[in-house]
PDB file of N, CA and C in Angstrom:
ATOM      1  N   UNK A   1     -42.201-188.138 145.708  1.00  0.00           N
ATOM      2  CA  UNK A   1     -41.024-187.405 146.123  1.00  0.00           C
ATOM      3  C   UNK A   1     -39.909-187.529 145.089  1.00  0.00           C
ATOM      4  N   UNK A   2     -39.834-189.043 144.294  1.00  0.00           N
ATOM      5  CA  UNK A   2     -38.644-188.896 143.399  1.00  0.00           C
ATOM      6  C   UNK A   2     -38.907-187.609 142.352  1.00  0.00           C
ATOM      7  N   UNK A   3     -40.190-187.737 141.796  1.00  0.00           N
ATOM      8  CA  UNK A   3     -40.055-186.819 141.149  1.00  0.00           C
ATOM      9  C   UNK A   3     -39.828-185.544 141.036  1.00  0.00           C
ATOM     10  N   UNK A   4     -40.104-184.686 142.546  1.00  0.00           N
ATOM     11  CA  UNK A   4     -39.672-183.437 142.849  1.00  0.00           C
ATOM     12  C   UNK A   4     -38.228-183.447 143.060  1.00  0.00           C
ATOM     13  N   UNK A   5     -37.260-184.555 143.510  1.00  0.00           N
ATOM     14  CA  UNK A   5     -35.914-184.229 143.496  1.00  0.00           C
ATOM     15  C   UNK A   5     -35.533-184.592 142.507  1.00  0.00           C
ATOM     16  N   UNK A   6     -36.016-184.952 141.114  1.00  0.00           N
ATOM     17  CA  UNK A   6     -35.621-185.131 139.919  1.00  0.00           C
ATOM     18  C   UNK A   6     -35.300-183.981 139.299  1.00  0.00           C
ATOM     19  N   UNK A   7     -36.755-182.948 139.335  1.00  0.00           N
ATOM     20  CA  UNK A   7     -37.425-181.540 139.075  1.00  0.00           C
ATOM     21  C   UNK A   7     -35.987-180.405 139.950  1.00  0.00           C
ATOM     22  N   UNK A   8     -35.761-180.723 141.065  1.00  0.00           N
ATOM     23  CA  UNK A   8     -35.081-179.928 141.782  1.00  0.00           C
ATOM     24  C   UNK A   8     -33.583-180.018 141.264  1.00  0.00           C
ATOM     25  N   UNK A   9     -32.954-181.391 140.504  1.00  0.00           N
ATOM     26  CA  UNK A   9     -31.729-181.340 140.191  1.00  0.00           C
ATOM     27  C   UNK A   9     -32.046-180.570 138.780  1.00  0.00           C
ATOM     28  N   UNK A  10     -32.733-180.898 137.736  1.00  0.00           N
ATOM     29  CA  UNK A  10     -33.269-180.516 136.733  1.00  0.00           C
ATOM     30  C   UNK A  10     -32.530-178.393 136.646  1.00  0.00           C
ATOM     31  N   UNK A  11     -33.690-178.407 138.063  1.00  0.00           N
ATOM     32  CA  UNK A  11     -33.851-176.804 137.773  1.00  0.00           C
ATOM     33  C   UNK A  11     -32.376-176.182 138.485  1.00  0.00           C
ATOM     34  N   UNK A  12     -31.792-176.618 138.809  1.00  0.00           N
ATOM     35  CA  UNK A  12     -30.449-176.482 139.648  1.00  0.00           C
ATOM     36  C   UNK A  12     -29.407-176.378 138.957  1.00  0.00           C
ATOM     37  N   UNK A  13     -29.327-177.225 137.881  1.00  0.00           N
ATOM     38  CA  UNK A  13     -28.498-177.347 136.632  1.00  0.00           C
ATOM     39  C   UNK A  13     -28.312-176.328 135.501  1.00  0.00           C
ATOM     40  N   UNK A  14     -27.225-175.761 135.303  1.00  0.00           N
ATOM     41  CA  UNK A  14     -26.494-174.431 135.365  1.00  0.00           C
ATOM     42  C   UNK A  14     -27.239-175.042 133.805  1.00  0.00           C
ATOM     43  N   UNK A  15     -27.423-175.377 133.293  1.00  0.00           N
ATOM     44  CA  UNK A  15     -28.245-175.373 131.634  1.00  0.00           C
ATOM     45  C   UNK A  15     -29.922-174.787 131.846  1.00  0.00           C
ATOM     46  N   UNK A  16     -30.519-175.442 132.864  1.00  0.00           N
ATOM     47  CA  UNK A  16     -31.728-175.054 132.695  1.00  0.00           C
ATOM     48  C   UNK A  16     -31.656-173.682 133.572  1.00  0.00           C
ATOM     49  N   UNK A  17     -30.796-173.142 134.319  1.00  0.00           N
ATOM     50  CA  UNK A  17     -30.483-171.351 134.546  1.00  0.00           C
ATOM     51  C   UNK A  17     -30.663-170.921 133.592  1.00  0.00           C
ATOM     52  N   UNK A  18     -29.419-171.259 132.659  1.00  0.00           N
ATOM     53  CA  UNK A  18     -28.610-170.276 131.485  1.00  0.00           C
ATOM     54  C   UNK A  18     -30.638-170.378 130.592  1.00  0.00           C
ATOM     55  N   UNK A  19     -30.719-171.551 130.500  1.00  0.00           N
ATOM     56  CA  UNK A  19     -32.268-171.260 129.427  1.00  0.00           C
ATOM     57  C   UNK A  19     -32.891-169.992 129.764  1.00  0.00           C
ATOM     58  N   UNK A  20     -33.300-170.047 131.036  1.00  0.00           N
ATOM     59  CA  UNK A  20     -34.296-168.730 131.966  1.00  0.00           C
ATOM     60  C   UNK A  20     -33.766-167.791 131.558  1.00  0.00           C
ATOM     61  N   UNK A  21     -32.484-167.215 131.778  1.00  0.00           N
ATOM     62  CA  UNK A  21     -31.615-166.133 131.298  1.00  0.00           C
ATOM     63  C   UNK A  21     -31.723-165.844 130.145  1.00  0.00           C
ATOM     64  N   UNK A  22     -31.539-166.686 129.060  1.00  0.00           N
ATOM     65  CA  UNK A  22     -31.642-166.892 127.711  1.00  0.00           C
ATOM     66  C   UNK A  22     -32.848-166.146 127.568  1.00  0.00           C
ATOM     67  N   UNK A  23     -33.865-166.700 127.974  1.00  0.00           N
ATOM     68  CA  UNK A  23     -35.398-166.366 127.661  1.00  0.00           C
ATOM     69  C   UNK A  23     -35.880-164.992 128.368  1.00  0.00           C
ATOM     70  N   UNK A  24     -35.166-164.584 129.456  1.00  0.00           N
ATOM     71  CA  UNK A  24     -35.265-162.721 130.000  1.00  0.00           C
ATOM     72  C   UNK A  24     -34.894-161.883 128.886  1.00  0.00           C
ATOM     73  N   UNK A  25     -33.817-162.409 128.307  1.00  0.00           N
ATOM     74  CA  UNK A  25     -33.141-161.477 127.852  1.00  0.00           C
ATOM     75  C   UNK A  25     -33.307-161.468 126.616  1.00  0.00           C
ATOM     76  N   UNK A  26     -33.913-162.863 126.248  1.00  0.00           N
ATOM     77  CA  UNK A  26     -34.562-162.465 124.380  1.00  0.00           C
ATOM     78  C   UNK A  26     -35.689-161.629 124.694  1.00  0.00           C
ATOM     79  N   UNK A  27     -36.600-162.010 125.655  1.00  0.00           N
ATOM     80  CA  UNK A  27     -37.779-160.989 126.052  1.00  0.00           C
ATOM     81  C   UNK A  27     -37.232-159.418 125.918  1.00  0.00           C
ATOM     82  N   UNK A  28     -36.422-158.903 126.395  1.00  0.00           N
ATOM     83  CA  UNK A  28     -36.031-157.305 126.295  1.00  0.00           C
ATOM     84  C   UNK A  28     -35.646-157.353 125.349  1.00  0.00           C
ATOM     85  N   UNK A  29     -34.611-158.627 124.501  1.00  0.00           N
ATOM     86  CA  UNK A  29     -34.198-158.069 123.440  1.00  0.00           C
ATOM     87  C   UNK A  29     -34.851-157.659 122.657  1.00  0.00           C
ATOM     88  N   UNK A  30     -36.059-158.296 122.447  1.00  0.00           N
ATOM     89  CA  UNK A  30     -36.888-158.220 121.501  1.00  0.00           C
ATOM     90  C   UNK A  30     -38.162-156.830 121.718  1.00  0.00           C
ATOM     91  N   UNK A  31     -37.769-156.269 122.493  1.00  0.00           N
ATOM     92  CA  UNK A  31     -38.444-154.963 122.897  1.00  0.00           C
ATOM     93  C   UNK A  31     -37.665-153.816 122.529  1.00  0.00           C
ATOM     94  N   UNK A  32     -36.342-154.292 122.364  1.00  0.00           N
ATOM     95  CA  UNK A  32     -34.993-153.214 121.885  1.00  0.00           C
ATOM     96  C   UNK A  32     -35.189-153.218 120.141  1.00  0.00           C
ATOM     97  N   UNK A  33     -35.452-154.331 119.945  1.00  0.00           N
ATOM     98  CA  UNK A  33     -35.489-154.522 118.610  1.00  0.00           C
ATOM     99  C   UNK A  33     -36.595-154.110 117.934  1.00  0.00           C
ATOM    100  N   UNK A  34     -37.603-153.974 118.409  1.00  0.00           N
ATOM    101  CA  UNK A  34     -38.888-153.393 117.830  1.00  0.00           C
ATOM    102  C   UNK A  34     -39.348-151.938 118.033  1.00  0.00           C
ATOM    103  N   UNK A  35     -38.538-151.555 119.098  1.00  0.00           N
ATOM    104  CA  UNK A  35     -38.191-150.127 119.044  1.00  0.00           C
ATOM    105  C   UNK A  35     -37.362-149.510 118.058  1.00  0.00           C
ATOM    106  N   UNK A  36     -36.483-150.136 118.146  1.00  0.00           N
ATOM    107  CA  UNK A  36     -35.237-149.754 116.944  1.00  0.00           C
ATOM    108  C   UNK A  36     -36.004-149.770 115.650  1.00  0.00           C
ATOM    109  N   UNK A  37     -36.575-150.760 115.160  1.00  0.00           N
ATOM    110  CA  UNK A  37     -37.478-150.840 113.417  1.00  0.00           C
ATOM    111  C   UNK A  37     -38.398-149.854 113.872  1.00  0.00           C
ATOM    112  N   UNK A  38     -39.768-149.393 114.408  1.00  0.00           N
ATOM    113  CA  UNK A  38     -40.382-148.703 114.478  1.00  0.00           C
ATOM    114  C   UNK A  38     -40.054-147.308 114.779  1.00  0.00           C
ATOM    115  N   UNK A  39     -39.313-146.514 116.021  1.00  0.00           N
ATOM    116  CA  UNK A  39     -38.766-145.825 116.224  1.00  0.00           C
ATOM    117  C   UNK A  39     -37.613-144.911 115.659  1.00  0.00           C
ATOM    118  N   UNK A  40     -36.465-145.988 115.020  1.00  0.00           N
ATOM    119  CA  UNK A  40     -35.494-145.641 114.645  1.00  0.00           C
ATOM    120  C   UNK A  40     -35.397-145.600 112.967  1.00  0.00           C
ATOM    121  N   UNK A  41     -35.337-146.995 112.404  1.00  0.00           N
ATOM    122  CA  UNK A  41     -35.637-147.383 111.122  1.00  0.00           C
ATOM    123  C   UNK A  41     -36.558-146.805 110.154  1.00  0.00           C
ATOM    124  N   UNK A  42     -37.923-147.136 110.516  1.00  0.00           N
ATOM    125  CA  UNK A  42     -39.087-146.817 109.563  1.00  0.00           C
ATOM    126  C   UNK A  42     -39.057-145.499 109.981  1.00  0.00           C
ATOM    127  N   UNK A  43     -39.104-144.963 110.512  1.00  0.00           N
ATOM    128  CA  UNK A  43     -39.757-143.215 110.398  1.00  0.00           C
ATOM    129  C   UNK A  43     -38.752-142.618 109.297  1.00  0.00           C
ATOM    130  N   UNK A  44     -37.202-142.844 109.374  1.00  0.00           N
ATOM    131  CA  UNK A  44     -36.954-142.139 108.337  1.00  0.00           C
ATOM    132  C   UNK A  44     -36.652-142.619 106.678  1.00  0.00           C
ATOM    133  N   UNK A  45     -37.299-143.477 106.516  1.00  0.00           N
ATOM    134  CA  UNK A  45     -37.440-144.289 105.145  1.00  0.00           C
ATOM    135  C   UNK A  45     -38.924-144.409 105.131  1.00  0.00           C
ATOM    136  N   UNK A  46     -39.971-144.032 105.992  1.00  0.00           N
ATOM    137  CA  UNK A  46     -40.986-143.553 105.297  1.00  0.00           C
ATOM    138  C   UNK A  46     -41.117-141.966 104.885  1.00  0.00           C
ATOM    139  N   UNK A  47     -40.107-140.844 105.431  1.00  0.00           N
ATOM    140  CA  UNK A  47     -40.028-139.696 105.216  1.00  0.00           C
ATOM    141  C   UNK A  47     -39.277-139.954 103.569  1.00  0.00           C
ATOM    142  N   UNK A  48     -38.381-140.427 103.313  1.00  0.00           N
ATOM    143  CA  UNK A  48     -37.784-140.814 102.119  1.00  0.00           C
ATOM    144  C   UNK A  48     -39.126-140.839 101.064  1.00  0.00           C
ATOM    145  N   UNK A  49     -39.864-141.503 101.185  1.00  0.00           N
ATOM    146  CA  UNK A  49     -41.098-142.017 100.700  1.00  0.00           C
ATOM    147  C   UNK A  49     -42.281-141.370 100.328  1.00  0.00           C
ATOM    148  N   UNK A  50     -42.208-140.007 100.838  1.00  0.00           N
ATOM    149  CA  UNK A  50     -42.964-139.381 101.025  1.00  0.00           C
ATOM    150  C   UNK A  50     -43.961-139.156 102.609  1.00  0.00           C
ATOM    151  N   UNK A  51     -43.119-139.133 103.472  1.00  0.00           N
ATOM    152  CA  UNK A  51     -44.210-139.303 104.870  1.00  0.00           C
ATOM    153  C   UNK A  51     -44.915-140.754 105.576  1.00  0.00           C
ATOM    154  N   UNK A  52     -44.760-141.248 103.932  1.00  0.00           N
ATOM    155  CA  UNK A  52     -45.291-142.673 104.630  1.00  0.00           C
ATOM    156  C   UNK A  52     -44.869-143.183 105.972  1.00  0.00           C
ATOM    157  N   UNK A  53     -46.133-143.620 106.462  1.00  0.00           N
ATOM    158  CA  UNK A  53     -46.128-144.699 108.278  1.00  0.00           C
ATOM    159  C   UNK A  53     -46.442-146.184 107.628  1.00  0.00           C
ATOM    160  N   UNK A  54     -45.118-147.018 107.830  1.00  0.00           N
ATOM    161  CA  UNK A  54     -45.653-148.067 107.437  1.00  0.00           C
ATOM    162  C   UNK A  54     -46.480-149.081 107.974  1.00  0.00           C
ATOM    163  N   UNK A  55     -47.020-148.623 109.086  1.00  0.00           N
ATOM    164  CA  UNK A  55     -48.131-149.120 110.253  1.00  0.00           C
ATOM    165  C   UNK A  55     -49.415-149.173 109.429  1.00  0.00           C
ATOM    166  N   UNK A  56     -49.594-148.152 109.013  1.00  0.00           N
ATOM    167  CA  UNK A  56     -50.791-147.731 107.997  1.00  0.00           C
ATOM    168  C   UNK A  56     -50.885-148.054 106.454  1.00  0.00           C
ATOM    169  N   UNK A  57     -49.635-148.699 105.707  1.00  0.00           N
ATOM    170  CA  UNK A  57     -49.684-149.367 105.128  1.00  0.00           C
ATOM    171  C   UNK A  57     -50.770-150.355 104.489  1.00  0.00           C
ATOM    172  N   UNK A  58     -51.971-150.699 103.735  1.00  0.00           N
ATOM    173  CA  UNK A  58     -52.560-151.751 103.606  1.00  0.00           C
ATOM    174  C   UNK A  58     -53.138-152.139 102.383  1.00  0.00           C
ATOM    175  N   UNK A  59     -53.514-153.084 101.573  1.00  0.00           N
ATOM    176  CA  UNK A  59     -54.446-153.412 100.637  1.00  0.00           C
ATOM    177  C   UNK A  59     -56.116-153.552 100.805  1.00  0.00           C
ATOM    178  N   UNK A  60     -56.691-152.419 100.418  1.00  0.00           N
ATOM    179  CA  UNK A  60     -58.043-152.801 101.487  1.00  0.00           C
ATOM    180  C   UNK A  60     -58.872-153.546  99.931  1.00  0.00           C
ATOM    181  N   UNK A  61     -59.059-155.088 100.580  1.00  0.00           N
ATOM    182  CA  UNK A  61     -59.880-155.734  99.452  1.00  0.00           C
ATOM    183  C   UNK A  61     -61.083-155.356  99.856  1.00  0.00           C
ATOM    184  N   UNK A  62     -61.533-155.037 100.433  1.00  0.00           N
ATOM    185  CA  UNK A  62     -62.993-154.597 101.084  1.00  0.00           C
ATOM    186  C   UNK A  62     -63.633-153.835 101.911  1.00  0.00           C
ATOM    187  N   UNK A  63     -63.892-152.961 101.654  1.00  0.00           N
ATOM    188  CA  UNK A  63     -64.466-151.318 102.575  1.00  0.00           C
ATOM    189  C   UNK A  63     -64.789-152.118 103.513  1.00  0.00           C
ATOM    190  N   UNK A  64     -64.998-150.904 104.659  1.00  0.00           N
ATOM    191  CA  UNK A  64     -66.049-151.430 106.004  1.00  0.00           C
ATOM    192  C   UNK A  64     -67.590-151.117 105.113  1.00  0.00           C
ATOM    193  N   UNK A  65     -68.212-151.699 106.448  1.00  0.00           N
ATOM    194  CA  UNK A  65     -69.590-151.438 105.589  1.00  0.00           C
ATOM    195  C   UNK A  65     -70.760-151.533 106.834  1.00  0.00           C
ATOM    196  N   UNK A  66     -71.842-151.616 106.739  1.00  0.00           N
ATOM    197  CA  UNK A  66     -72.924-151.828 108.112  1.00  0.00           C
ATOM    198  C   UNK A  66     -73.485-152.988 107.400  1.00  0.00           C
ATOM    199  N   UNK A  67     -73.949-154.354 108.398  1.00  0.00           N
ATOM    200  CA  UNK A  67     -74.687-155.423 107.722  1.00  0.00           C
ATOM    201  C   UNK A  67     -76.351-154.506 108.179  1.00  0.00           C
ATOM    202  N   UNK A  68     -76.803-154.889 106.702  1.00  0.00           N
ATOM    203  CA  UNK A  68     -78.357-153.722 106.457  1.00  0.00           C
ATOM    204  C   UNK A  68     -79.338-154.130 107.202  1.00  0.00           C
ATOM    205  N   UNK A  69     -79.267-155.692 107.749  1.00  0.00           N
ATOM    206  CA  UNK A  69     -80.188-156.208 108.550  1.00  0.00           C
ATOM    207  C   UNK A  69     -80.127-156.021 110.218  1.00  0.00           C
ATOM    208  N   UNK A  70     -78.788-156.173 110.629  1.00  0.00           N
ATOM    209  CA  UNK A  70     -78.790-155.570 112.125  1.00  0.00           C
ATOM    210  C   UNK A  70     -78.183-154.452 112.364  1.00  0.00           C
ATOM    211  N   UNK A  71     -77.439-153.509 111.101  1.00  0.00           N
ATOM    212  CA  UNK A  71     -77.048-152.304 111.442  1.00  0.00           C
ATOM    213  C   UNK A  71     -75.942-152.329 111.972  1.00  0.00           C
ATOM    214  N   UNK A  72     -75.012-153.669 112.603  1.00  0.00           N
ATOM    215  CA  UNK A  72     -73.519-154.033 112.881  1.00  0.00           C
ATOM    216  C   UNK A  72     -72.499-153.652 111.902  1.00  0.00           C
ATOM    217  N   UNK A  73     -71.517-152.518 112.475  1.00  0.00           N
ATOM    218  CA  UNK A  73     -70.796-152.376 111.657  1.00  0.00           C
ATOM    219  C   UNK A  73     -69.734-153.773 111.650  1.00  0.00           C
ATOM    220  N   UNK A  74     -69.365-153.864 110.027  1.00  0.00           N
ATOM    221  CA  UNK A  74     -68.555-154.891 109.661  1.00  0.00           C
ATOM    222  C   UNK A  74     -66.942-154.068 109.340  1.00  0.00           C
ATOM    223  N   UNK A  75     -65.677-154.934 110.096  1.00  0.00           N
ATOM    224  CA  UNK A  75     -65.006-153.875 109.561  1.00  0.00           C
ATOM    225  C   UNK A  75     -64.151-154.483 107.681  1.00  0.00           C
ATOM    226  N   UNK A  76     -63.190-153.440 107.892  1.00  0.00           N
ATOM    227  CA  UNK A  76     -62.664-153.520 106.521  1.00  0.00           C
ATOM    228  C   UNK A  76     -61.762-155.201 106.424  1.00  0.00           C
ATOM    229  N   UNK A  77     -61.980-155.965 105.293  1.00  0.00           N
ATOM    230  CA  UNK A  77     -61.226-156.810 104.955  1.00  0.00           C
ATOM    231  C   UNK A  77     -59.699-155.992 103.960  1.00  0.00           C
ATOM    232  N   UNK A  78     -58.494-156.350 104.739  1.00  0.00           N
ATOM    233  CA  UNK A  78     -57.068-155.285 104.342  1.00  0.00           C
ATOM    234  C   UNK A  78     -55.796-156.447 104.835  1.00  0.00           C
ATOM    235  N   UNK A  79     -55.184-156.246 103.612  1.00  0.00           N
ATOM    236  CA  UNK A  79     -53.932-156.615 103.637  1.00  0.00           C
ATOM    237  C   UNK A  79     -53.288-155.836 104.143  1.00  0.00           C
ATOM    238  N   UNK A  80     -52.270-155.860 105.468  1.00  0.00           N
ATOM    239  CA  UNK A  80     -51.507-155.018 106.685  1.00  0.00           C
ATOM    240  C   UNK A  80     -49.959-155.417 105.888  1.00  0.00           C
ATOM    241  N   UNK A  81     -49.826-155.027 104.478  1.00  0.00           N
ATOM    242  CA  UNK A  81     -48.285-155.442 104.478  1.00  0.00           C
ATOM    243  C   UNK A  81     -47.387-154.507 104.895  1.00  0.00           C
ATOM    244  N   UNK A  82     -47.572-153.251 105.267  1.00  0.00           N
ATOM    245  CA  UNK A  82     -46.805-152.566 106.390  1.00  0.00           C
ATOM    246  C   UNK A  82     -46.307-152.327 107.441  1.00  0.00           C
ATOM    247  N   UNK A  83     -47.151-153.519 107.789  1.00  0.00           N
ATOM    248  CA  UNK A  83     -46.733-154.502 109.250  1.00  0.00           C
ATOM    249  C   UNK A  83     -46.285-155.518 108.996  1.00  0.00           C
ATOM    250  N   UNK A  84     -46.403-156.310 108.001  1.00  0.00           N
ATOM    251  CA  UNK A  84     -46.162-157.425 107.615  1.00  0.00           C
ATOM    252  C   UNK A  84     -44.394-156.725 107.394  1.00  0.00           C
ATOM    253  N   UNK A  85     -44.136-155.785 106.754  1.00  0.00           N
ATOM    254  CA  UNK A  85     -42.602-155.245 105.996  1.00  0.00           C
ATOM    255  C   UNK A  85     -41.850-155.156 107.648  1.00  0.00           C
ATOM    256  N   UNK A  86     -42.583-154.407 108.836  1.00  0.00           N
ATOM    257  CA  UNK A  86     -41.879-154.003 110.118  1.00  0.00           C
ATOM    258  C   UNK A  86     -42.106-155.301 110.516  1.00  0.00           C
ATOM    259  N   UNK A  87     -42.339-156.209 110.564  1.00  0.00           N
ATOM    260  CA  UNK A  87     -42.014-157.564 110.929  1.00  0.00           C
ATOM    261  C   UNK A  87     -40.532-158.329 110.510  1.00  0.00           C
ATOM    262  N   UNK A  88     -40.940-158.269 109.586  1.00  0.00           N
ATOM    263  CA  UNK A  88     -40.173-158.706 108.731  1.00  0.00           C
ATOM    264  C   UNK A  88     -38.231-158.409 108.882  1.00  0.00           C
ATOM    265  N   UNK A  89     -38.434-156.985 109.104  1.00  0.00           N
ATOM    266  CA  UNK A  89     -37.381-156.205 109.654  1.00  0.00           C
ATOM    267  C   UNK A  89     -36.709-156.654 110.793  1.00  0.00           C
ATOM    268  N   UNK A  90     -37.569-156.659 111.803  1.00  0.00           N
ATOM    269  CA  UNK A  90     -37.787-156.823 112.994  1.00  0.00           C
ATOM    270  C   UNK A  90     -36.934-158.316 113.354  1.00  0.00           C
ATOM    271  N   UNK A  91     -37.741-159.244 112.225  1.00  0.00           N
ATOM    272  CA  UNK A  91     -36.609-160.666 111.956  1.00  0.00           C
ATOM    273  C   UNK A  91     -35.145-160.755 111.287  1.00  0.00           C
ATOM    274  N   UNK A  92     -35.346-160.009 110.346  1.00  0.00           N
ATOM    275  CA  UNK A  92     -34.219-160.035 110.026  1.00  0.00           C
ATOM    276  C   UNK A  92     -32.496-159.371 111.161  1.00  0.00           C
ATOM    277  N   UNK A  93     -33.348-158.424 111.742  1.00  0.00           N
ATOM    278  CA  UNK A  93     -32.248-157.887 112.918  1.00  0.00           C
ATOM    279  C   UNK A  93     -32.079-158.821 113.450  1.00  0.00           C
ATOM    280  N   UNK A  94     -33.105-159.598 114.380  1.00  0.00           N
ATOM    281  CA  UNK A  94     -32.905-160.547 115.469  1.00  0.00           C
ATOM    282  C   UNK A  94     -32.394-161.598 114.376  1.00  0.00           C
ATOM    283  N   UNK A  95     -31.919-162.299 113.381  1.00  0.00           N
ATOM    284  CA  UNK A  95     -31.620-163.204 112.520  1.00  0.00           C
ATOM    285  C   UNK A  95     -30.106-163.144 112.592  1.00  0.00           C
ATOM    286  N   UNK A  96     -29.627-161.666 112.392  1.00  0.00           N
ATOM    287  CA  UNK A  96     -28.258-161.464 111.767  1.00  0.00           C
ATOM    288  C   UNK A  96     -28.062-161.086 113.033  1.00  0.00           C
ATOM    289  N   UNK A  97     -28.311-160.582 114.542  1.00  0.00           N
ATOM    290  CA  UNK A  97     -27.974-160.617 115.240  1.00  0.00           C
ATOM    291  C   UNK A  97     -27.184-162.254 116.713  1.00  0.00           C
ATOM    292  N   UNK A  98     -28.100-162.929 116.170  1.00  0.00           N
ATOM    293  CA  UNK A  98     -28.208-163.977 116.184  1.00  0.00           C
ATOM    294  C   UNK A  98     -27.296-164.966 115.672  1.00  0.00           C
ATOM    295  N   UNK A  99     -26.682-164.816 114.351  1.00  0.00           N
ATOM    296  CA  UNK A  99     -26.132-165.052 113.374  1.00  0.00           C
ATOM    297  C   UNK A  99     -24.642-164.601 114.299  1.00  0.00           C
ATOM    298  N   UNK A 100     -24.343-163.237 114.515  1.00  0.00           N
ATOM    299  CA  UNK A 100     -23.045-163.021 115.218  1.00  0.00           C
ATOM    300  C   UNK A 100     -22.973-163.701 115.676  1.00  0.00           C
ATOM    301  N   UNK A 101     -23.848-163.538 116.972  1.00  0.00           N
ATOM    302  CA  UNK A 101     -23.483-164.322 118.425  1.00  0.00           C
ATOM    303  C   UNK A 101     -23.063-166.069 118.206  1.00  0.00           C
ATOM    304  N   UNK A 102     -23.975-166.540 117.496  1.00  0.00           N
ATOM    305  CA  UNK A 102     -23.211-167.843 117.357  1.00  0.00           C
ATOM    306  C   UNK A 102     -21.776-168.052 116.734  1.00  0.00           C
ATOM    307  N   UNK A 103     -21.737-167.173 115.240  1.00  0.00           N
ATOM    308  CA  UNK A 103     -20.363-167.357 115.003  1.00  0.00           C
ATOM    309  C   UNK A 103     -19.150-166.652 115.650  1.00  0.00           C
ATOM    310  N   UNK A 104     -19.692-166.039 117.045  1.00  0.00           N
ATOM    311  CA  UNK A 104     -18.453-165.288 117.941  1.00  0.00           C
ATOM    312  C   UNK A 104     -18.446-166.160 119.059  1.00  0.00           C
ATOM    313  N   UNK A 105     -19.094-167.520 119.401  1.00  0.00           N
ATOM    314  CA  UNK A 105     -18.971-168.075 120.429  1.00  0.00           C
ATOM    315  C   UNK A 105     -18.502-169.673 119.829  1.00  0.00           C
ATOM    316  N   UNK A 106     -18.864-169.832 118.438  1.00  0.00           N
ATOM    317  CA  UNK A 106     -18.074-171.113 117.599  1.00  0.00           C
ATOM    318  C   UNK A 106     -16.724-170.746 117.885  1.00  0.00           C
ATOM    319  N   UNK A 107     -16.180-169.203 117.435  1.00  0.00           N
ATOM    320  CA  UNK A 107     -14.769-169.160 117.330  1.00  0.00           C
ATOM    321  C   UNK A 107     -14.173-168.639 118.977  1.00  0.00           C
ATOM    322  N   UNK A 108     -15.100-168.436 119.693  1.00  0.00           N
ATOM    323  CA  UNK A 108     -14.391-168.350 121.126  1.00  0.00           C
ATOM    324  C   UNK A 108     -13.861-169.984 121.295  1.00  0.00           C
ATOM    325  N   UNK A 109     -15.075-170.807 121.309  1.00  0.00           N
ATOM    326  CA  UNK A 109     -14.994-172.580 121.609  1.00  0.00           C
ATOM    327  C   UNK A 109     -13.565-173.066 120.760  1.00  0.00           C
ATOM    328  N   UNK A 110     -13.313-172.673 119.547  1.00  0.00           N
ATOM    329  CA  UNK A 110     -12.652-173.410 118.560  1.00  0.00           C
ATOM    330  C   UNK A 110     -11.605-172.537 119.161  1.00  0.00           C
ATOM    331  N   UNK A 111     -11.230-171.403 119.595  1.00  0.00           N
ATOM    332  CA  UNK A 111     -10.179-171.025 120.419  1.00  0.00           C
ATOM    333  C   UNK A 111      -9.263-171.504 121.319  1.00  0.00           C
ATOM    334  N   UNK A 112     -10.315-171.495 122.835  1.00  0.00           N
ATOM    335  CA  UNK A 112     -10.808-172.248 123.537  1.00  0.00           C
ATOM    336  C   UNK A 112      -9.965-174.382 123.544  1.00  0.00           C
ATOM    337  N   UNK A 113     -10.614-174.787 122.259  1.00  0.00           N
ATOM    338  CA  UNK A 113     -10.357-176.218 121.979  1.00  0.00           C
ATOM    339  C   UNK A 113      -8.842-176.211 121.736  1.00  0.00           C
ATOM    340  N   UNK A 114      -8.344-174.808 120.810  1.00  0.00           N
ATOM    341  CA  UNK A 114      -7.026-174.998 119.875  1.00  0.00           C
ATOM    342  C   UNK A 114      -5.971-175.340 121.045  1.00  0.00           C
ATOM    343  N   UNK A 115      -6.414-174.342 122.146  1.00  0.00           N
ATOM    344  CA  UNK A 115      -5.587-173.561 123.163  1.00  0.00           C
ATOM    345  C   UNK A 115      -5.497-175.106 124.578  1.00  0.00           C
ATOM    346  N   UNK A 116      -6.108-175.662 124.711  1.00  0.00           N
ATOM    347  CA  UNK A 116      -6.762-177.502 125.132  1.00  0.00           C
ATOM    348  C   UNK A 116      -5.198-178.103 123.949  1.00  0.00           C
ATOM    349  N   UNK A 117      -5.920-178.232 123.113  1.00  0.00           N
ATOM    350  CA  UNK A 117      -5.082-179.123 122.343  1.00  0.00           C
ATOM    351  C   UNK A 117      -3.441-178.754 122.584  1.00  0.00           C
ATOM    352  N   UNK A 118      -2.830-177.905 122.308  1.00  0.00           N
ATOM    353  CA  UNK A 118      -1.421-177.101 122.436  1.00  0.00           C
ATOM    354  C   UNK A 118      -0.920-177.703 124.142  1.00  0.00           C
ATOM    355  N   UNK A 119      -1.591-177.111 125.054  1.00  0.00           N
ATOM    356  CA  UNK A 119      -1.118-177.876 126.366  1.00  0.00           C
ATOM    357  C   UNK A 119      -0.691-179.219 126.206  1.00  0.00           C
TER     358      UNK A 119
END
């Protein structure tokens, strides 16, 4: 029993809320954000490019091929750096987005502290 009312103050505690919240809302964020690079971003800087989809992007070190003994197709060995680039993107938004939010909630706190101190 101690341990379930340990568990129960635990989960009660306005920190381990705010985490859950935290973690909903990086979940969508991160569905906003990968819409935005795919959707928004890459389509028109692969038109720049000539049409390029950078989904389709790849280095193929090695055709597909059939193994000659069971007739299983083998597929292609390919470097995906066109996914690897919309990744990449994808981090860097959530990075510098990220990047705000902390330095707009340092200077709310240091606000916040100045405004403490003065009283």
């Amino acid at each position: 029993m101690k341990i379930w009312n340990e568990f129960k103050q635990f989960a009660i505690k306005g920190n381990a809320i705010d985490m859950a919240v935290g973690v909903v809302i990086g979940t969508s964020f991160n569905k906003v954000v990968n819409s935005l690079v795919n959707d928004v971003i890459m389509p028109p800087i692969g038109l720049l490019l000539g049409g390029v989809d950078f989904k389709n992007l790849q280095f193929v070190m090695k055709e597909a091929s059939t193994n000659p003994a069971t007739g299983e197709a083998l597929p292609a060995v390919a470097l995906r750096y066109g996914m690897f680039i919309n990744t990449l993107i994808d981090f860097l938004i959530v990075a510098f987005t990220m990047f705000i939010v902390v330095k707009l909630m340092n200077k709310i706190i240091k606000a916040r502290f100045d405004f403490l101190l003065k009283k």
